[in-house]
Protein backbone atom coordinates (compact mmCIF):
# COMPACT_ATOMS: atom_id res chain seq x y z
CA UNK A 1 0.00 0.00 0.00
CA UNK A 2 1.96 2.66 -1.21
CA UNK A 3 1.75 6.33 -0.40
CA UNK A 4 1.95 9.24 -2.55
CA UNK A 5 2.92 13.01 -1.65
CA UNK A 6 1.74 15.70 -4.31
CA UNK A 7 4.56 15.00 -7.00
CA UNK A 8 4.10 11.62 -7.16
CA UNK A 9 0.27 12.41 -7.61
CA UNK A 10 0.72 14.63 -10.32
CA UNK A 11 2.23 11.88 -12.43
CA UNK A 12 -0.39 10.12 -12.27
CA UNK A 13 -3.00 12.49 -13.33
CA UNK A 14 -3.33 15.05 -15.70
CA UNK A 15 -5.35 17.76 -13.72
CA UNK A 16 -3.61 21.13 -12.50
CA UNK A 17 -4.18 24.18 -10.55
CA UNK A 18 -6.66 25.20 -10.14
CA UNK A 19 -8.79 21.88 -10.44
CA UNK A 20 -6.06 19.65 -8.73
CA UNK A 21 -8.18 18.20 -5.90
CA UNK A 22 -6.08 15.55 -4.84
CA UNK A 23 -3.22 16.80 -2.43
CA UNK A 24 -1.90 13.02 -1.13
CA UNK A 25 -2.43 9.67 -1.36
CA UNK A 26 -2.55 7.75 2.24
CA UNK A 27 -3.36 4.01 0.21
CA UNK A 28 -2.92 2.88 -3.01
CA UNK A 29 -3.33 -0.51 -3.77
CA UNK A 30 -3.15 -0.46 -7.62
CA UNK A 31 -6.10 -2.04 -9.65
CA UNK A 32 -8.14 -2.14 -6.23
CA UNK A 33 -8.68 0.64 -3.70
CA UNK A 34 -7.30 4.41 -3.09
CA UNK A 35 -6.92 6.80 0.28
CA UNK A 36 -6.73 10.08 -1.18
CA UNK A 37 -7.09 13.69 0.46
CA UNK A 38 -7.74 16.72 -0.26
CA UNK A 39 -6.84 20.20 2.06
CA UNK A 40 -10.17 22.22 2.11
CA UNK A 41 -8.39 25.37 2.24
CA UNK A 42 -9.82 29.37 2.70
CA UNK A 43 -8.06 30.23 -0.51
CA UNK A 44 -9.91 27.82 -2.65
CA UNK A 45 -10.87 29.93 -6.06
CA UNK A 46 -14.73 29.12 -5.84
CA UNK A 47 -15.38 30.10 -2.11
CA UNK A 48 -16.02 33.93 -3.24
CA UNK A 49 -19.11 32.56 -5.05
CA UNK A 50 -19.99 29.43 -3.31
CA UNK A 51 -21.45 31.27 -0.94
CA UNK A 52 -19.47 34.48 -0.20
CA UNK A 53 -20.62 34.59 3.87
CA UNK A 54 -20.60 30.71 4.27
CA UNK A 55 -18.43 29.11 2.04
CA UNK A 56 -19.09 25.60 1.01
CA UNK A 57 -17.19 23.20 -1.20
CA UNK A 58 -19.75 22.50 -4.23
CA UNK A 59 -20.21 18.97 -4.57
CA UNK A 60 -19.77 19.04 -7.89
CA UNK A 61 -15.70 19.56 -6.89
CA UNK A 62 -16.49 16.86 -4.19
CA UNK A 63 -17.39 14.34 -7.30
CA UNK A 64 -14.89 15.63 -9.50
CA UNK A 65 -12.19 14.43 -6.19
CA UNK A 66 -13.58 11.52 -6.12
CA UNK A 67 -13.13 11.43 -10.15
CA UNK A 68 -9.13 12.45 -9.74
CA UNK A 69 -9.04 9.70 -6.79
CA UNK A 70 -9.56 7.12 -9.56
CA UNK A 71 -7.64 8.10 -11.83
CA UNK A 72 -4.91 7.72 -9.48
CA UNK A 73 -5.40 4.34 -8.87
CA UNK A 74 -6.13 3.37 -12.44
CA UNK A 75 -2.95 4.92 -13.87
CA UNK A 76 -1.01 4.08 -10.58
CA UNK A 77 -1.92 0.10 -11.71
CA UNK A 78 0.50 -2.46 -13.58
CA UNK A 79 0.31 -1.51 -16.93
CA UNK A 80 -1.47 1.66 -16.83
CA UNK A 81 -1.18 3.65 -19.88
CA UNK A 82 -0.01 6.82 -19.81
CA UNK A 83 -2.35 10.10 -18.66
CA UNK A 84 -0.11 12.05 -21.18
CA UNK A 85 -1.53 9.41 -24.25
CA UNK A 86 -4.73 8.94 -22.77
CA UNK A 87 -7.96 10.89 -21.18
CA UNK A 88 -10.01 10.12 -18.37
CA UNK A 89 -13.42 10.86 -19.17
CA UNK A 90 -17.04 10.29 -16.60
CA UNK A 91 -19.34 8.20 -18.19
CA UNK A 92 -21.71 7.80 -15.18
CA UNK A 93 -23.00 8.85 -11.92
CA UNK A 94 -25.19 7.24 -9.29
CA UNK A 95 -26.41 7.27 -6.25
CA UNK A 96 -24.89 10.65 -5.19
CA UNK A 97 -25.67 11.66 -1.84
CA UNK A 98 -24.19 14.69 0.12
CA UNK A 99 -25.10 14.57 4.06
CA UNK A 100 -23.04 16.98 5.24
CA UNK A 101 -21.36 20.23 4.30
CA UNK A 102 -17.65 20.47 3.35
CA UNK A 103 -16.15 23.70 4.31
CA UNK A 104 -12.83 25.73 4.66
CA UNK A 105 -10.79 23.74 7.25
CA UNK A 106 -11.74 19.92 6.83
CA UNK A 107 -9.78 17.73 5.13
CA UNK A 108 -11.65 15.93 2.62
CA UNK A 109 -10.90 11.94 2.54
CA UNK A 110 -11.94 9.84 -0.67
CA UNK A 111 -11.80 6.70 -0.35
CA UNK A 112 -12.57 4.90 -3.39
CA UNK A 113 -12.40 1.49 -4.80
CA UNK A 114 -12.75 -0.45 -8.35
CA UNK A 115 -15.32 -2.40 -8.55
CA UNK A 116 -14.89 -3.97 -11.89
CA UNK A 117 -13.16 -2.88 -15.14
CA UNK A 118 -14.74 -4.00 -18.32
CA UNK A 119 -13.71 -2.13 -21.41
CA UNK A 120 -11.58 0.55 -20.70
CA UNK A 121 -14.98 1.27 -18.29
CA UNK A 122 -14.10 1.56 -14.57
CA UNK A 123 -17.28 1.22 -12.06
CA UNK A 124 -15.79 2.96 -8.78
CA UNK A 125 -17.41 2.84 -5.08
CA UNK A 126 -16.67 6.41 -3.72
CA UNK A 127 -16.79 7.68 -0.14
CA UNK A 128 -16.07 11.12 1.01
CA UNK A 129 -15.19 11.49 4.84
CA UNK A 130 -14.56 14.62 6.94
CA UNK A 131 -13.69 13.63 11.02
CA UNK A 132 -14.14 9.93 10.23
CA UNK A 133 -17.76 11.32 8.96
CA UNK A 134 -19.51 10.18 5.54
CA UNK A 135 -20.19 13.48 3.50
CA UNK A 136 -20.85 12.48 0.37
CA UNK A 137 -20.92 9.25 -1.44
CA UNK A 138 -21.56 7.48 -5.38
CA UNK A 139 -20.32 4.93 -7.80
CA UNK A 140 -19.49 6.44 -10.77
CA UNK A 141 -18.05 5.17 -14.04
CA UNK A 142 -15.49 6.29 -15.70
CA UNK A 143 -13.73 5.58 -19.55
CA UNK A 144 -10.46 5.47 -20.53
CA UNK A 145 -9.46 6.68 -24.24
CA UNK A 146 -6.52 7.28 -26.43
CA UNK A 147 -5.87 11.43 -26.57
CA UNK A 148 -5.96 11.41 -30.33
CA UNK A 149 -9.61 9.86 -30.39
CA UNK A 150 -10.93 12.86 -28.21
């Protein structure tokens, strides 16, 4: 189960400032299940307008995590193809539920794990925790495709 800090993490996905969500990897087990977190910080650029006297992380951003968290453990897996040949794209979401707000402060964990693979189509279990506390959760499915077909 191997750990990641923030460089290691950015070769694994393509996603920059400022839609890098992912900020460390606790677990990895490649092909199976991923720790990742995320710093919820003050400075985020969407807390002026999401809502400017009580900010809130849009959940939206809080799927999108969940999103980069697989893509870390797809491309972190034997024989992942490259994130500089190939794009990550959603295909699906389901079941999303948000039970609790996340908000400047928390750190955000995703915990999320493959539930099968079946051409180039990942189906992912997600969890979002704050405290040890579920804030959000979905499966979602996501595609992987050459670049040059995009």
């Amino acid at each position: 189960m191997a750990e990641m800090d923030i460089y290691e993490v950015l070769k694994h996905i393509p996603q920059r400032f400022p839609l890098l969500l992912i900020d460390r990897v606790k677990e990895c087990e490649p092909g199976k299940r991923v720790v990742a977190l995320k710093n919820v910080s003050a400075n985020e650029p969407y807390f002026p307008g999401h809502f400017p006297h009580r900010p809130i992380m849009p959940g939206v951003l809080i799927l999108e995590a969940m999103a980069q968290a697989a893509g870390v453990l797809v491309f972190s897996g034997a024989g992942a193809q490259n994130h500089e040949e190939t794009l990550y794209y959603y295909v699906g979401i389901d079941n999303a539920r948000f039970k609790k707000p996340v908000v400047p402060g928390d750190q955000l964990e995703l915990e999320v794990v493959l539930e099968r693979m079946l051409r180039g189509i990942g189906r992912f279990a997600c969890v979002a925790r704050v405290a040890g506390q579920v804030v959000a959760e979905a499966t979602i499915l996501c595609a992987v495709q050459p670049a040059d077909k995009a």
